[in-house]
Protein backbone atom coordinates (compact mmCIF):
# COMPACT_ATOMS: atom_id res chain seq x y z
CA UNK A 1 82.01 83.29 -32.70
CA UNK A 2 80.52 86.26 -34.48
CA UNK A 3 80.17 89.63 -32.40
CA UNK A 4 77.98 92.57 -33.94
CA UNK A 5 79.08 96.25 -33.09
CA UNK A 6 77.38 99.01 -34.24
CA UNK A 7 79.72 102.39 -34.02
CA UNK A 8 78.07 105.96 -34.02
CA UNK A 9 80.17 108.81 -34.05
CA UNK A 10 81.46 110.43 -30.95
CA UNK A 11 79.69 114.37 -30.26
CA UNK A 12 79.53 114.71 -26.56
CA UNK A 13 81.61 113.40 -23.90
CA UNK A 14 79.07 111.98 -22.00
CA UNK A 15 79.08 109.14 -24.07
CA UNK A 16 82.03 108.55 -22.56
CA UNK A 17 80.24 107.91 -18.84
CA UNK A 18 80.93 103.98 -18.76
CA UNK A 19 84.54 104.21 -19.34
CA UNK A 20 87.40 104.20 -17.61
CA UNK A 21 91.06 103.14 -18.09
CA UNK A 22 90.68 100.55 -15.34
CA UNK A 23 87.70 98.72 -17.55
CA UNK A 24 90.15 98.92 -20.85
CA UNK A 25 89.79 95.10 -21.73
CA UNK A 26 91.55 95.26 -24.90
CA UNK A 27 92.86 97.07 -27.98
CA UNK A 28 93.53 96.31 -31.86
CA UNK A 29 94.40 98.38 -34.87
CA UNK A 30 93.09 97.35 -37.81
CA UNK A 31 94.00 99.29 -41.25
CA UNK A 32 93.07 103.05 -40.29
CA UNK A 33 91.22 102.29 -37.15
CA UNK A 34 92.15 102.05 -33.55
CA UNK A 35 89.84 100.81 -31.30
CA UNK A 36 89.66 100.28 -28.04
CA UNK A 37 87.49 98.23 -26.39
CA UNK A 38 86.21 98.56 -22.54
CA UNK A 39 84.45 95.99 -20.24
CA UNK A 40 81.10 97.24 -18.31
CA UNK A 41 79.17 95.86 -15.78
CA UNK A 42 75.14 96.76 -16.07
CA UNK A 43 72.84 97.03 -13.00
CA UNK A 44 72.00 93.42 -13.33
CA UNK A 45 75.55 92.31 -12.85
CA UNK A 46 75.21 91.36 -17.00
CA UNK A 47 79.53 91.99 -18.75
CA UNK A 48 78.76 94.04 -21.69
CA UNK A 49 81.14 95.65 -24.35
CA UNK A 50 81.63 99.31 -25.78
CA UNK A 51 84.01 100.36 -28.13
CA UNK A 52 85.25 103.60 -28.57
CA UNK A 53 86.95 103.64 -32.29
CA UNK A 54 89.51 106.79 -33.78
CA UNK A 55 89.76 106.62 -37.79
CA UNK A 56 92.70 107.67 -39.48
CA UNK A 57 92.48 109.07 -43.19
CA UNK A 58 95.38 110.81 -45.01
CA UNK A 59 94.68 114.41 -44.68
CA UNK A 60 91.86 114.76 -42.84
CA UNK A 61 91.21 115.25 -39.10
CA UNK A 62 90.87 111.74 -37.40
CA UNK A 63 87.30 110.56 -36.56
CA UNK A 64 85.93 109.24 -33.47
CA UNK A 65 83.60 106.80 -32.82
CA UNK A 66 81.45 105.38 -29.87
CA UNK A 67 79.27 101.83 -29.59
CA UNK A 68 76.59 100.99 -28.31
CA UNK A 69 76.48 98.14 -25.44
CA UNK A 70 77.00 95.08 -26.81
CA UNK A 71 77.51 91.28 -25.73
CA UNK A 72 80.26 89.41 -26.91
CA UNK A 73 79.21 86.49 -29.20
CA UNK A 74 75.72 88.88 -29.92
CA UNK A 75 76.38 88.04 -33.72
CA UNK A 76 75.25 84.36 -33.11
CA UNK A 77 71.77 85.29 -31.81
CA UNK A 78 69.33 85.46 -34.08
């Protein structure tokens, strides 16, 4: 199943609004990026996604990065 997630980076903190360590469904490293991922429940009772994403380069400051809502399996809809 193919998921589409579309990160932006990360300026003010209330991006951060839907998130909360209880709502932490999962998190993965993957080369230079950490990423955890949280689980949030709309207004219409719909389970959406949001990632928020730290990059790692050698040297530089690390990066942080926010997505939008997404559904899981959203890649398969066309």
């Amino acid at each position: 199943m193919l998921t589409r997630v579309k990160l932006k980076p990360l300026r003010k903190i209330s991006q951060l609004k839907n998130l909360s360590a209880f709502d932490c469904v999962g998190c993965e490293r993957s080369g230079s990026l950490f990423t955890l991922t949280f689980q949030i429940i709309d207004n219409d009772g719909n389970e959406l996604l949001q990632d928020l994403s730290i990059e790692f380069s050698r040297g530089k400051m690390p990066k942080l990065y926010i997505s939008d809502l997404y559904e899981y399996g959203n890649g398969d809809k066309q």
